[in-house]
Protein backbone atom coordinates (compact mmCIF):
# COMPACT_ATOMS: atom_id res chain seq x y z
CA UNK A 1 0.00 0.00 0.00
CA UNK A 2 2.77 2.47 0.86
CA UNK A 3 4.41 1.74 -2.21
CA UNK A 4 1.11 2.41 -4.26
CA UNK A 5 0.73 5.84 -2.11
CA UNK A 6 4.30 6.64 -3.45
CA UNK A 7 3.61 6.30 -6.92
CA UNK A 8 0.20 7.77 -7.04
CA UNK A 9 2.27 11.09 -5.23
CA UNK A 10 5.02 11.04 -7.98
CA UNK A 11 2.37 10.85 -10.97
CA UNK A 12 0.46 13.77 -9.06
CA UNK A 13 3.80 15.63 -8.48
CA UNK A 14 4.66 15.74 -12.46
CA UNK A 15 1.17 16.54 -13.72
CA UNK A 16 1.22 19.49 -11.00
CA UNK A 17 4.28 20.57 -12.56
CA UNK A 18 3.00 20.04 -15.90
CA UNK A 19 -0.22 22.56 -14.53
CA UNK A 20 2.27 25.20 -13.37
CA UNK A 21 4.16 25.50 -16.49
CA UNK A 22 1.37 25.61 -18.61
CA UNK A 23 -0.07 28.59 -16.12
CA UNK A 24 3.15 30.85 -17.21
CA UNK A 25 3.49 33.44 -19.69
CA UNK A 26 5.08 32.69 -22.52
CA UNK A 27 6.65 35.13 -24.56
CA UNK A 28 5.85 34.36 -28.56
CA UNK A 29 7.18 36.12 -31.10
CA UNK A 30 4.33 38.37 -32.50
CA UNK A 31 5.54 38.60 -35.59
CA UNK A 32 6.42 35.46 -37.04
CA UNK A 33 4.86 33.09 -34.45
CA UNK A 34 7.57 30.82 -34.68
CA UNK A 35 9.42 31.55 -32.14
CA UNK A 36 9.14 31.56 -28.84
CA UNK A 37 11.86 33.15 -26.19
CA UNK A 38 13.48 30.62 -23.56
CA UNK A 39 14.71 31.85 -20.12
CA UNK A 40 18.26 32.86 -21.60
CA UNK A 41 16.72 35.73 -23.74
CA UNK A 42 16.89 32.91 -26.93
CA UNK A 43 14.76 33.20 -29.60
CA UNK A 44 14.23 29.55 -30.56
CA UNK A 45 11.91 27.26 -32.53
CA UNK A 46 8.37 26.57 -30.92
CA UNK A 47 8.95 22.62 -31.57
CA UNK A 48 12.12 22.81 -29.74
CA UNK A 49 10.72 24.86 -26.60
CA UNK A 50 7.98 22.11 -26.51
CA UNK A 51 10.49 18.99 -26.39
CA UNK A 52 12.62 21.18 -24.00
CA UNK A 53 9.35 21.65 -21.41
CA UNK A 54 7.63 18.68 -21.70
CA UNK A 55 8.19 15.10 -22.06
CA UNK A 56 6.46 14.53 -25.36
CA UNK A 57 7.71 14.63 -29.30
CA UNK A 58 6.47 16.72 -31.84
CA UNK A 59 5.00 15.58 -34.71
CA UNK A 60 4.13 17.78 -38.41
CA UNK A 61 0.82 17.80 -39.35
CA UNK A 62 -1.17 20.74 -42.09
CA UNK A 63 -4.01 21.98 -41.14
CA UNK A 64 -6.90 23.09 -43.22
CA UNK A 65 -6.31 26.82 -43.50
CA UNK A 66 -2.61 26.27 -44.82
CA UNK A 67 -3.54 22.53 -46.65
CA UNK A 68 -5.82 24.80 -48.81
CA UNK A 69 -2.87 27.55 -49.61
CA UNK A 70 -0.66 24.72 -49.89
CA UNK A 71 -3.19 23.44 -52.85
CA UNK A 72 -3.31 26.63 -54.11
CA UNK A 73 0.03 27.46 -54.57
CA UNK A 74 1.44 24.00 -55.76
CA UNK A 75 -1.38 23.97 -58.82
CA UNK A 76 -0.56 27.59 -59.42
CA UNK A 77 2.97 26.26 -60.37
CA UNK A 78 1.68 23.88 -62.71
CA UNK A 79 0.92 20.84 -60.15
CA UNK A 80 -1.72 18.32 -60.51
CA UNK A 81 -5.15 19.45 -60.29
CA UNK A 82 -6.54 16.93 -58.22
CA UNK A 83 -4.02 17.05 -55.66
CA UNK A 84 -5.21 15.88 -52.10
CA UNK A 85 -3.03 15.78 -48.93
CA UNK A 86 -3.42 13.44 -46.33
C-alpha cells in the first residue's frame, strides 16, 4: 500500500508541474509566431521549446487553413489538379 501511495504522489507531483508551467506566460514572437523566447533571452523554434518543457515529441501535421494555400500554390505552379493531402 505504501508503495502504491508513493507512486500515485510522484504521478500527481509531475502533472502538478506540468499545470504550473502551462499557467506561465510565454513570450511568442508576434511577428512570425515561430518563435518563442526561452529563459536565456533565446529566440528559438516553438517545436524545440515544446520537447525542452515537456516530455512529449512533436509531430508535423497541415491543417486546413494552410492545406488549402498549400493546394493553391502547388497547382498555381503547374501541379496536378486533383491534388489531395493526407
Amino acid at each position: 500500500m505504501n508503495a502504491e501511495l508513493k507512486k500515485s504522489n510522484g504521478e500527481l507531483q509531475v502533472e502538478l508541474g506540468a499545470i504550473q508551467s502551462i499557467g506561465n506566460i510565454i513570450p511568442i514572437c508576434a511577428w512570425c509566431g515561430h518563435k518563442i523566447k526561452n529563459a536565456n533571452d533565446e529566440w528559438i523554434s516553438v517545436e524545440k521549446y515544446i520537447m525542452n518543457h515537456i516530455e512529449a515529441e512533436v509531430s508535423h501535421g497541415m491543417c486546413p487553413g494552410c492545406q488549402e494555400g498549400f493546394i493553391s500554390e502547388f497547382k498555381g505552379r503547374g501541379g496536378a489538379a486533383d491534388t489531395q493531402v493526407v
